[in-house]
C-alpha atoms as a PDB file:
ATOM      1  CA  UNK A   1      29.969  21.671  -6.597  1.00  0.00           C
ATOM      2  CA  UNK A   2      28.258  20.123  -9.574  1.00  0.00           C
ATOM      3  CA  UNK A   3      29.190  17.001  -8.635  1.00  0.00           C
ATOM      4  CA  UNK A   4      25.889  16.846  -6.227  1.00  0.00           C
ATOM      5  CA  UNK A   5      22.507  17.206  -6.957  1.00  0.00           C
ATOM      6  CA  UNK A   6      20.789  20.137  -7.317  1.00  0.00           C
ATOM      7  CA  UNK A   7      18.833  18.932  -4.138  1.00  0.00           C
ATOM      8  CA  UNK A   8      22.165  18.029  -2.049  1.00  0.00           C
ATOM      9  CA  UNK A   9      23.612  21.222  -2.724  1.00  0.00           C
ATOM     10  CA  UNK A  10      21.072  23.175  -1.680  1.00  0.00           C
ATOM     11  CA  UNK A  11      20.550  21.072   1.721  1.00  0.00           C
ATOM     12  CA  UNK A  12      24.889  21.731   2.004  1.00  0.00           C
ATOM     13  CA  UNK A  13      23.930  25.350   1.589  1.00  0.00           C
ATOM     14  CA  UNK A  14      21.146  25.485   3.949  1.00  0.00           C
ATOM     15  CA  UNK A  15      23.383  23.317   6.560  1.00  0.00           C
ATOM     16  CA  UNK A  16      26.190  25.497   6.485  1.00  0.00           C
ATOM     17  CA  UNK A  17      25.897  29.209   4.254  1.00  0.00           C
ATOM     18  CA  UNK A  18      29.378  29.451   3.679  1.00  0.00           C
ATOM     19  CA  UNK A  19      29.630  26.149   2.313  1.00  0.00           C
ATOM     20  CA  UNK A  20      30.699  26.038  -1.477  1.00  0.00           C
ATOM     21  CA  UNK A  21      32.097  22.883  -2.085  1.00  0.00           C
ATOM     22  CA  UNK A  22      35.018  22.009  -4.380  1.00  0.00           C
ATOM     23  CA  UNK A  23      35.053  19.452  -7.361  1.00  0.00           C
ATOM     24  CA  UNK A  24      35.506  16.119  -5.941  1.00  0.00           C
ATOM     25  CA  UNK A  25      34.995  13.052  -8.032  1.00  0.00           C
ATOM     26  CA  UNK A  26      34.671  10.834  -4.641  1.00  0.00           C
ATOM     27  CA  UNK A  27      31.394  13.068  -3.814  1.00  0.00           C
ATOM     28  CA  UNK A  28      30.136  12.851  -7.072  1.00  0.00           C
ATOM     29  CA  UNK A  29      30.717   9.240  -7.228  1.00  0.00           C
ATOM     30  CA  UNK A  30      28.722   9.003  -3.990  1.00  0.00           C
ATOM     31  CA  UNK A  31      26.002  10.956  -4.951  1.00  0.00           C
ATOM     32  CA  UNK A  32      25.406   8.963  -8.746  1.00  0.00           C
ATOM     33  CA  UNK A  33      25.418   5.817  -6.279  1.00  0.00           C
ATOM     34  CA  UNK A  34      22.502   7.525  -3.846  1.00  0.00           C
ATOM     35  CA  UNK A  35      20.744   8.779  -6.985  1.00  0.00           C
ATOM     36  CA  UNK A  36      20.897   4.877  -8.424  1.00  0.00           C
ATOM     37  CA  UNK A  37      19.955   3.902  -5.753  1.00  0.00           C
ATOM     38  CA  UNK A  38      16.592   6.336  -5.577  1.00  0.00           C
ATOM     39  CA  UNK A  39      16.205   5.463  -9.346  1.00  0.00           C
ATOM     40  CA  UNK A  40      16.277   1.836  -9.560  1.00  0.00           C
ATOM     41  CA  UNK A  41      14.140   0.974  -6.369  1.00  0.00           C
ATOM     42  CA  UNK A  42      11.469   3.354  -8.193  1.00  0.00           C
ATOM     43  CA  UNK A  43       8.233   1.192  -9.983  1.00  0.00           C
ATOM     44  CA  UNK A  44       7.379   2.487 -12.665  1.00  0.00           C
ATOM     45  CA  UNK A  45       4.222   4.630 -12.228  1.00  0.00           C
ATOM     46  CA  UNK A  46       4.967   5.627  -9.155  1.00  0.00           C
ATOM     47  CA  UNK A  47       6.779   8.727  -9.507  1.00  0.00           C
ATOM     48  CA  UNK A  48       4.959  12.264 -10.086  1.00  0.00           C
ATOM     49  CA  UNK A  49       7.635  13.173 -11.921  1.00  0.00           C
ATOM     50  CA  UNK A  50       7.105  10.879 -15.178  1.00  0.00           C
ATOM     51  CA  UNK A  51       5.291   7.459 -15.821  1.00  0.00           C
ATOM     52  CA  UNK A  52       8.421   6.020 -17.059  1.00  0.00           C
ATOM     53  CA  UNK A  53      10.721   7.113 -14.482  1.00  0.00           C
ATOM     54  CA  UNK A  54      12.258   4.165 -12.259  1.00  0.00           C
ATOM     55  CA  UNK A  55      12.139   0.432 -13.070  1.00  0.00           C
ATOM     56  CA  UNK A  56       9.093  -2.395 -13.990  1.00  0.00           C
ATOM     57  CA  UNK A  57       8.265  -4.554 -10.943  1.00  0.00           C
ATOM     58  CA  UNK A  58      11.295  -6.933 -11.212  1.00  0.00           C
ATOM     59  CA  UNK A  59       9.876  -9.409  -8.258  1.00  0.00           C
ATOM     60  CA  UNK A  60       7.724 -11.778 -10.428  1.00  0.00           C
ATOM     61  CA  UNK A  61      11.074 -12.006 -13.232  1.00  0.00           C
ATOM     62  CA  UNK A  62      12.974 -12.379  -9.946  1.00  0.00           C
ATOM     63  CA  UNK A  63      10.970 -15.310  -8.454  1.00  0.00           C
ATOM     64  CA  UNK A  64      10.511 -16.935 -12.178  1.00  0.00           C
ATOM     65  CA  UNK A  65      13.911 -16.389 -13.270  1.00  0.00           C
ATOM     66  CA  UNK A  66      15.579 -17.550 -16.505  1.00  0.00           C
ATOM     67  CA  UNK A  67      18.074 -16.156 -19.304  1.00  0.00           C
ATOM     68  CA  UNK A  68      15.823 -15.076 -21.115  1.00  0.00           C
ATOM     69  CA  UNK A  69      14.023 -12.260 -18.868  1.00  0.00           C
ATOM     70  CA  UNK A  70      18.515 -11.338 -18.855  1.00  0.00           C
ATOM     71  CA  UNK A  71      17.942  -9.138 -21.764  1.00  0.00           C
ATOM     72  CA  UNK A  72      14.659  -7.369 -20.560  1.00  0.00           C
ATOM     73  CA  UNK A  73      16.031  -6.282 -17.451  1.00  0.00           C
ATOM     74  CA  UNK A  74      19.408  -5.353 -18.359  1.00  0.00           C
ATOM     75  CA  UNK A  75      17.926  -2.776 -21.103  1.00  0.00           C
ATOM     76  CA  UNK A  76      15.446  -1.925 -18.444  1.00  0.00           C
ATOM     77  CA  UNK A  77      18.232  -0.364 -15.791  1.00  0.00           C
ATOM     78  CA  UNK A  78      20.302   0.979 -18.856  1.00  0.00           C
ATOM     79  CA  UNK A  79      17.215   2.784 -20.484  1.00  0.00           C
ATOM     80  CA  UNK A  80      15.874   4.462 -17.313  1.00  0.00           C
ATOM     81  CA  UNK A  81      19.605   5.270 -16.171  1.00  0.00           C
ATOM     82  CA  UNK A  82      20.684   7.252 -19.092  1.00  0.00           C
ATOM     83  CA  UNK A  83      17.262   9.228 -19.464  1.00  0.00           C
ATOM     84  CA  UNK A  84      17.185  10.297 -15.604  1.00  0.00           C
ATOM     85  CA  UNK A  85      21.205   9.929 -14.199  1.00  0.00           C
ATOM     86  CA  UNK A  86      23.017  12.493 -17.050  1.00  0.00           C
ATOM     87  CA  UNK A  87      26.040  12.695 -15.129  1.00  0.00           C
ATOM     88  CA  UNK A  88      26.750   9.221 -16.246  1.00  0.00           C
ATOM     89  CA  UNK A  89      27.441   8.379 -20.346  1.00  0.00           C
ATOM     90  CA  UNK A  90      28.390   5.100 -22.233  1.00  0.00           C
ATOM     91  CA  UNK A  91      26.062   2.993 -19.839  1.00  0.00           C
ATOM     92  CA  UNK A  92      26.098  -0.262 -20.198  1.00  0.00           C
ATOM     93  CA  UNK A  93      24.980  -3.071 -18.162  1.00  0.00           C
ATOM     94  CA  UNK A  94      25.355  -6.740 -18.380  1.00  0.00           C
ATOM     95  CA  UNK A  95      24.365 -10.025 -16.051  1.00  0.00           C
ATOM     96  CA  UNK A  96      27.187 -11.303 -13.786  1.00  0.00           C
ATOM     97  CA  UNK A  97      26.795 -14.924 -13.057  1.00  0.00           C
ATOM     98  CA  UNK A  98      27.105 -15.372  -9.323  1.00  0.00           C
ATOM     99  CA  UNK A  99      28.230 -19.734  -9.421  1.00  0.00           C
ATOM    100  CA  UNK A 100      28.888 -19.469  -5.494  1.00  0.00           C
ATOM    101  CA  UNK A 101      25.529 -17.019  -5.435  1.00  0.00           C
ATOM    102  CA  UNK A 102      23.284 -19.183  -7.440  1.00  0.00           C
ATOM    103  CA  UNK A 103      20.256 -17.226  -6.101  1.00  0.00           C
ATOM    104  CA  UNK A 104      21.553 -13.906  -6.686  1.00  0.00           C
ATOM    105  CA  UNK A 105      20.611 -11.625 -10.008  1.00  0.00           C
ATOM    106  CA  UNK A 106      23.631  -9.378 -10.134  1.00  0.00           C
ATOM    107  CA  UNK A 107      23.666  -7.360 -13.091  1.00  0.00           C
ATOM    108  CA  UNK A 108      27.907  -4.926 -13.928  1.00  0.00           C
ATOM    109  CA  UNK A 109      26.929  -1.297 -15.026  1.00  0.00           C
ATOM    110  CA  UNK A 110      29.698   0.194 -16.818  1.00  0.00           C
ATOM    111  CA  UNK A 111      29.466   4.114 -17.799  1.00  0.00           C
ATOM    112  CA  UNK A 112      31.696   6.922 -17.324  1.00  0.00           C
ATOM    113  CA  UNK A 113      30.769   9.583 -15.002  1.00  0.00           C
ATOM    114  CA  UNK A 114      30.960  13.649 -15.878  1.00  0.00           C
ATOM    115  CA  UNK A 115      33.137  15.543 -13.398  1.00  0.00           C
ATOM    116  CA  UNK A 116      33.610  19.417 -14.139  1.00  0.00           C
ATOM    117  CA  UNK A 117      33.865  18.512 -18.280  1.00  0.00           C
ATOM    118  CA  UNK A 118      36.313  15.416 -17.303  1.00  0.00           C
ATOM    119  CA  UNK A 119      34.697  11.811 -17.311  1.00  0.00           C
ATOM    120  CA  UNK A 120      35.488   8.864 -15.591  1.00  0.00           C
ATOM    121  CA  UNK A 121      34.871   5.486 -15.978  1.00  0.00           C
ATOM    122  CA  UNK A 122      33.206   4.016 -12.897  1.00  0.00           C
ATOM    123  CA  UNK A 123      31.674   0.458 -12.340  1.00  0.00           C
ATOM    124  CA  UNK A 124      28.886  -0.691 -10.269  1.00  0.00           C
ATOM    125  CA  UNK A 125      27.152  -3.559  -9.512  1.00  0.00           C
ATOM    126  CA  UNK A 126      23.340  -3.954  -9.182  1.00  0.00           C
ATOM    127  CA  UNK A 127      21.529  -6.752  -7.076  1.00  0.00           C
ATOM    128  CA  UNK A 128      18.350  -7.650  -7.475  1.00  0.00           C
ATOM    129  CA  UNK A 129      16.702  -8.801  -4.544  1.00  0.00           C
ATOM    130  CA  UNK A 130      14.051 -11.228  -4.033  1.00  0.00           C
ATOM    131  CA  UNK A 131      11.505  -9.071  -2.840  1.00  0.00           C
ATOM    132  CA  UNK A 132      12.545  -6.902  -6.264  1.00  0.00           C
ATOM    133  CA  UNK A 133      14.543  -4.403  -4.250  1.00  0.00           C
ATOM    134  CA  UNK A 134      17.386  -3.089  -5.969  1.00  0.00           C
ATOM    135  CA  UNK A 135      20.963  -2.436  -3.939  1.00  0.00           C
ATOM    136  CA  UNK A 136      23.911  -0.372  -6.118  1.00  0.00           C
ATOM    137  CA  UNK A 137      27.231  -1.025  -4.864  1.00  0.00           C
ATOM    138  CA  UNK A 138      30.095   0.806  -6.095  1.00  0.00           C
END
């Protein structure tokens, strides 16, 4: 059951009492992904819970882009994930060119994810958007 949220285990709970929930690294997986997902489309600021929780406004290093804003924003999105996504460890993330996606700032995160004291090694990718919207894809 720790492979949820404390959140998403409560709302299981409160769906369904008898609900319990067994390890299962394909729900944990899923929820790291959702939780990325909340994390990374966060400004900076914005949260109650801590000024430097979520990501800087990537749109204006979207719209000017060059190699070297790369750096910035890749130790952007692996600084915010390791302070605020524990279940994940070793994470490391890195551009990946798109040459038929010229347009497209696609960033690999490699980490290993913590399932019931085993971890995993999982990889996502990150696209940033335009608009400075971030999608995670596993």
């Amino acid at each position: 059951m720790r492979e949820k949220r404390l959140l998403e285990r409560l709302r299981a709970i409160e769906a369904d009492p008898d609900w319990r929930g067994e390890t299962d690294p394909k729900i944990a997986i899923s929820s790291v992904l959702n939780h990325l997902g909340k994390i990374l489309n966060t400004r900076q600021g914005s949260a109650p819970i801590a000024d430097d929780y979520g990501v800087p406004d990537f749109s204006s290093i979207a719209s000017s882009f060059g190699t070297d804003s790369l750096p910035e924003i890749e130790d952007a999105i692996s600084k915010v994930i390791t302070k605020y996504e524990p279940r994940l460890v070793g994470v490391k993330v890195h551009f990946e060119p798109r040459p038929d996606k010229p347009f497209m700032i696609a960033f690999k995160l490699l980490a290993r994810v913590r399932v019931e004291g085993r971890e995993m090694p999982v990889v996502f990718e990150t696209v940033l958007n335009p608009d400075g919207h971030i999608t995670v894809l596993e």
